[in-house]
C-alpha atoms as a PDB file:
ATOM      1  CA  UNK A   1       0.000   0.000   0.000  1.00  0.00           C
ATOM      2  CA  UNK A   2       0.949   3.916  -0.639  1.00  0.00           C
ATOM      3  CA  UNK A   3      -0.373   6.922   0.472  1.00  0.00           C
ATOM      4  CA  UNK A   4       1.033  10.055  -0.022  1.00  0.00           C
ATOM      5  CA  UNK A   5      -0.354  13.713   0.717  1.00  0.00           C
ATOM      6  CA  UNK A   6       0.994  16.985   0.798  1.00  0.00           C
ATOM      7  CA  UNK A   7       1.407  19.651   3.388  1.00  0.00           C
ATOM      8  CA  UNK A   8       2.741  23.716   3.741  1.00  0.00           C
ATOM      9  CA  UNK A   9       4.365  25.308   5.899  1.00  0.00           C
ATOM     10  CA  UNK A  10       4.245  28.276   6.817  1.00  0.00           C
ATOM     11  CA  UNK A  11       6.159  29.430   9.568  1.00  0.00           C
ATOM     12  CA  UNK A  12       9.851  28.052   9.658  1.00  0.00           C
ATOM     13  CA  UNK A  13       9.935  28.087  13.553  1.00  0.00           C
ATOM     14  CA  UNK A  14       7.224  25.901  14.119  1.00  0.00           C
ATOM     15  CA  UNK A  15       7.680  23.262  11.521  1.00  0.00           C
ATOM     16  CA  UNK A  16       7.781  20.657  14.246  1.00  0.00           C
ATOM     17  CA  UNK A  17       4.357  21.520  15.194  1.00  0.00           C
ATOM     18  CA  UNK A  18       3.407  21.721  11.402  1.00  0.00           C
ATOM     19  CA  UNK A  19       4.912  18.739  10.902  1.00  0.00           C
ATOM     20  CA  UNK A  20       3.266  16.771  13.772  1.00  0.00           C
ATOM     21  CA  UNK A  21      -0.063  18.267  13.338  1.00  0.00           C
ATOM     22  CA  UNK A  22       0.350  17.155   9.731  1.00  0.00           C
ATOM     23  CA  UNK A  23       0.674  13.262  11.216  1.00  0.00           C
ATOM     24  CA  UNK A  24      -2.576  13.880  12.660  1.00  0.00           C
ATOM     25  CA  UNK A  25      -3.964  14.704   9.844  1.00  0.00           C
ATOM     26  CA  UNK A  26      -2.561  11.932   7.732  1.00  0.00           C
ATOM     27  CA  UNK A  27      -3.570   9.402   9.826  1.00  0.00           C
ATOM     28  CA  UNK A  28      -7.243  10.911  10.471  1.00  0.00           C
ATOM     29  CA  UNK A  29      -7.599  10.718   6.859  1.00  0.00           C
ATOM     30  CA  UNK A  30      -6.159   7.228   5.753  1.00  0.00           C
ATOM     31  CA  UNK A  31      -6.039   5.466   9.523  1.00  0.00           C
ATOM     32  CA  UNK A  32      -2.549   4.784   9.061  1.00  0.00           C
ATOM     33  CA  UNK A  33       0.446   6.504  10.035  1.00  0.00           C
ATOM     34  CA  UNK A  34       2.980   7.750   7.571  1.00  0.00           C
ATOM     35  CA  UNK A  35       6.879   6.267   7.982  1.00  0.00           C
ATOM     36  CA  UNK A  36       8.697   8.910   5.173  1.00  0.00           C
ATOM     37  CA  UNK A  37       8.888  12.582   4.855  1.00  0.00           C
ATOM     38  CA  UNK A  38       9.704  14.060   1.450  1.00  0.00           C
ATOM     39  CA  UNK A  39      11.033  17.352   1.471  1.00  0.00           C
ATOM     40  CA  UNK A  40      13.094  19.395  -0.876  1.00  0.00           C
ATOM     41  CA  UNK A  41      17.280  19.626   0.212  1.00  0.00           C
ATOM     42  CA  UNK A  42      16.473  23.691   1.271  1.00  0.00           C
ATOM     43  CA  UNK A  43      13.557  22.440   3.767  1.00  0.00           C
ATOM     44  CA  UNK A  44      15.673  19.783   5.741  1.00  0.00           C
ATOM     45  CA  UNK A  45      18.209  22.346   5.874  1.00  0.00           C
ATOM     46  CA  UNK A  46      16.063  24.524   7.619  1.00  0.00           C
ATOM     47  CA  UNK A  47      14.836  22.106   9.899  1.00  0.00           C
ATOM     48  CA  UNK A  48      18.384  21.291  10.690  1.00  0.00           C
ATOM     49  CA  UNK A  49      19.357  25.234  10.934  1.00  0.00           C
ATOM     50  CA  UNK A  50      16.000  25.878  13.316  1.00  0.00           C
ATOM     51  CA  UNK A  51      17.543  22.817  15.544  1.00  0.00           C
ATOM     52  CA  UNK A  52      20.856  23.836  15.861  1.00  0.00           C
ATOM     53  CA  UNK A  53      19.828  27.067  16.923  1.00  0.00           C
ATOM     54  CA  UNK A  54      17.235  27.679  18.268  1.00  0.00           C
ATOM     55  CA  UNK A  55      16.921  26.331  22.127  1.00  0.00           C
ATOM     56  CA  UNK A  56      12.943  25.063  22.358  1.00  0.00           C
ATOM     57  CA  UNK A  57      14.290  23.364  19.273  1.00  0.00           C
ATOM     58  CA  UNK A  58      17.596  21.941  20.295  1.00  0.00           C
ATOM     59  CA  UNK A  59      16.248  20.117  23.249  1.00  0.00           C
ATOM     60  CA  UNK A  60      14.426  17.810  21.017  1.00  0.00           C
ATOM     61  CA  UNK A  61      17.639  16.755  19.155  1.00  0.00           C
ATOM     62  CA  UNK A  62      18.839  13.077  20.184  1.00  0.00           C
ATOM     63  CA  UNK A  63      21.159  10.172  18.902  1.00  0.00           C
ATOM     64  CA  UNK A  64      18.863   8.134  16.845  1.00  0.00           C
ATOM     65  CA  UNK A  65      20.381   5.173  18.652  1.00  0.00           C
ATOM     66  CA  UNK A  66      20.427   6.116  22.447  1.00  0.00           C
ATOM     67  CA  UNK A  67      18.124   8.633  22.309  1.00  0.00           C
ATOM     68  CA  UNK A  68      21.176  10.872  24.243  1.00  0.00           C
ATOM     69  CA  UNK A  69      21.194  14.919  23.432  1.00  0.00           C
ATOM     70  CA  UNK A  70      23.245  16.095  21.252  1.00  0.00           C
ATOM     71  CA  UNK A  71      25.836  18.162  22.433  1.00  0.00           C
ATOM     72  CA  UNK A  72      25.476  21.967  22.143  1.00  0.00           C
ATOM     73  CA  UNK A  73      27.704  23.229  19.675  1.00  0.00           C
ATOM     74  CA  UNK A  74      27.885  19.747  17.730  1.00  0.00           C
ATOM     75  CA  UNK A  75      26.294  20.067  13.742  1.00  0.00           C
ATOM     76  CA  UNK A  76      22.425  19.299  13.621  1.00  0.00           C
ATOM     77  CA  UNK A  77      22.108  16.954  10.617  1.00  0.00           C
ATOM     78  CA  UNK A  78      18.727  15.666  11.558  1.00  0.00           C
ATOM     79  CA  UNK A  79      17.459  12.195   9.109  1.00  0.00           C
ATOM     80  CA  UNK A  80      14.057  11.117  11.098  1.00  0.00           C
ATOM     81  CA  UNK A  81      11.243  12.781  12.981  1.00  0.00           C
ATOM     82  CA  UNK A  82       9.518  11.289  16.053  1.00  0.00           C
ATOM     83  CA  UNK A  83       6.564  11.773  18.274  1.00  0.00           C
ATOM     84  CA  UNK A  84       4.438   9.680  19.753  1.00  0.00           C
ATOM     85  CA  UNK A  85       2.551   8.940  16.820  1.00  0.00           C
ATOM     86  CA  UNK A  86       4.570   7.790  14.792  1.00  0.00           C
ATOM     87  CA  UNK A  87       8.650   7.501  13.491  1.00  0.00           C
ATOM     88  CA  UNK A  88       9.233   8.739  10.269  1.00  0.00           C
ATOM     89  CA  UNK A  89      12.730   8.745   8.132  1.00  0.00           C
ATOM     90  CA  UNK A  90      13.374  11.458   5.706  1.00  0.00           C
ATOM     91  CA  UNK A  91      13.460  11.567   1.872  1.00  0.00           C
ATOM     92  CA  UNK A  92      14.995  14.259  -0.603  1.00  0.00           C
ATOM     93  CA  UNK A  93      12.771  15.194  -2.790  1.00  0.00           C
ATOM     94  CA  UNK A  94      14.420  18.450  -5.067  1.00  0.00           C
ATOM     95  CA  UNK A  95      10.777  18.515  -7.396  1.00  0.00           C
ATOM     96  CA  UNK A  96       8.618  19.845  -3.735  1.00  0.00           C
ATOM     97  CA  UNK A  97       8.778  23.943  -3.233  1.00  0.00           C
ATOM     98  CA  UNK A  98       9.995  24.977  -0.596  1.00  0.00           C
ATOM     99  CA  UNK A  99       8.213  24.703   2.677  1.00  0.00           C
ATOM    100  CA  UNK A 100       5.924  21.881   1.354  1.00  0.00           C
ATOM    101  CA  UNK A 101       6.485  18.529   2.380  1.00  0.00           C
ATOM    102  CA  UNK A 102       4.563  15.274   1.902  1.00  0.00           C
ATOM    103  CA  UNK A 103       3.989  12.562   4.376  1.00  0.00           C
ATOM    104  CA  UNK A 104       4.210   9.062   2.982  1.00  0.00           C
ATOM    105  CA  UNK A 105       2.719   5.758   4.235  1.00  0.00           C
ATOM    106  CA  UNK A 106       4.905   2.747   2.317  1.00  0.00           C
ATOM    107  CA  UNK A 107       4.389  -0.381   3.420  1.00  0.00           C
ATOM    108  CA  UNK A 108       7.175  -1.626   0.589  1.00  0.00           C
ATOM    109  CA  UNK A 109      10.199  -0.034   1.468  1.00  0.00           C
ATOM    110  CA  UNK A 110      13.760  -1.934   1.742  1.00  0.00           C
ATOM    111  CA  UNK A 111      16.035   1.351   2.366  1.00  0.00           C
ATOM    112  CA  UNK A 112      14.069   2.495   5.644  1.00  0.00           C
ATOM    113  CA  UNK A 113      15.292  -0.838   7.820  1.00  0.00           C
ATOM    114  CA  UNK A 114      18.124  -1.660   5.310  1.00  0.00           C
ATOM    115  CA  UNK A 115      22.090  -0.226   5.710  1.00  0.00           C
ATOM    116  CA  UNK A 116      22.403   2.244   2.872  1.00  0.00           C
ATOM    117  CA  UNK A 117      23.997   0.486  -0.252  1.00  0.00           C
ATOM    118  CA  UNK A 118      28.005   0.725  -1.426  1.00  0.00           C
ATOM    119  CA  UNK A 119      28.643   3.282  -3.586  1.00  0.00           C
ATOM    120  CA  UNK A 120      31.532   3.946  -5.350  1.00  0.00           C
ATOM    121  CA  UNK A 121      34.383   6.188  -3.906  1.00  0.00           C
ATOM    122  CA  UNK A 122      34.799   8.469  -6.803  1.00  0.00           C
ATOM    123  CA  UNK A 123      30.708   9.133  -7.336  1.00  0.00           C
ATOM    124  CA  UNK A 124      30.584  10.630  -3.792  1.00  0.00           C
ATOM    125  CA  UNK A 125      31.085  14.423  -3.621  1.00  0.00           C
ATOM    126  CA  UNK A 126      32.410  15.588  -0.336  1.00  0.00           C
ATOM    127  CA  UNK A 127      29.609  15.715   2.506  1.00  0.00           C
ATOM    128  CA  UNK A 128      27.416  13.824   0.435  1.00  0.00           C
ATOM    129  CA  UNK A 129      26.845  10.346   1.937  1.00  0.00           C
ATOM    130  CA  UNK A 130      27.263  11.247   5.901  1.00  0.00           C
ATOM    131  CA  UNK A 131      25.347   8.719   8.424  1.00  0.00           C
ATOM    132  CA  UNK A 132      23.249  11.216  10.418  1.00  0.00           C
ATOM    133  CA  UNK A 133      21.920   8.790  12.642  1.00  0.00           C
ATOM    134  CA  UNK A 134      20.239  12.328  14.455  1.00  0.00           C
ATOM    135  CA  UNK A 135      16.535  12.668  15.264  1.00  0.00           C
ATOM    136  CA  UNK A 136      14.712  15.080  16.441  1.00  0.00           C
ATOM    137  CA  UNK A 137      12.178  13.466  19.245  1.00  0.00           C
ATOM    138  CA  UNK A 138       9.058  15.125  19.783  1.00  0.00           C
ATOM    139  CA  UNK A 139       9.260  15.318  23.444  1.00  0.00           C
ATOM    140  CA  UNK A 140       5.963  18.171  23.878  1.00  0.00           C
ATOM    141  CA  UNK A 141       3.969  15.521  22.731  1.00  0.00           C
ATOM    142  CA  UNK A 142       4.883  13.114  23.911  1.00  0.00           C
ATOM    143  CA  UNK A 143       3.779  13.643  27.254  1.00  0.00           C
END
């Protein structure tokens, strides 16, 4: 199964709220909840820039693996979004505007629980193929 719908943003400080009112809404509509974002390069980065600096914001950034805070001053490079509705990995999507984003329910997809594949050397440009392995945790709602 795939559902896909798309969303706006429109205030770059509270695109965590946008974003997790707009997992409410996806899952009110199809009763399932979405497991990919798709956003254009621009958008993560500001999601990203918003974490880093921005201290409401910052608190919510953890390992993806031991849910530990980042340190302050360390790069936000965030790759998943989680609340207590659902976990959801991101997805580059270059053809979305900025500040639209579209949440995805896939029930097919090998790259979300798979290692990322082998790719040449020489193919990579520099800061291209970094494991992020950040998330930024919902923690407002999930109390």
């Amino acid at each position: 199964m795939f559902f896909k719908k798309e969303y706006t943003i429109n205030e770059w400080t509270k695109w965590d709220s946008t974003v997790f009112d707009a997992i409410k809404n996806f899952y009110d509509t199809f009763t399932l909840k979405p497991n990919i974002i798709q956003a254009n390069e621009h958008t993560f980065s500001q999601f990203d820039f918003l974490s880093d600096v921005r201290i409401e914001k910052r608190q919510n950034v953890v390992n993806k693996e031991t849910n530990e805070k980042i340190p302050q001053g360390k790069e936000v490079n965030l790759d998943c979004y989680s609340c207590k509705l659902a976990d959801i990995d991101f997805a580059i999507d270059n053809k979305l505007q900025d500040k639209s984003f579209c949440l995805i329910y896939d029930d097919d997809v090998e790259w979300i629980s798979s290692e990322m594949p082998d790719v040449p050397e020489e193919e990579i440009e520099e800061d291209e193929f970094k494991s992020k392995k950040i998330k930024f945790a919902d923690f407002e709602c999930l109390k």
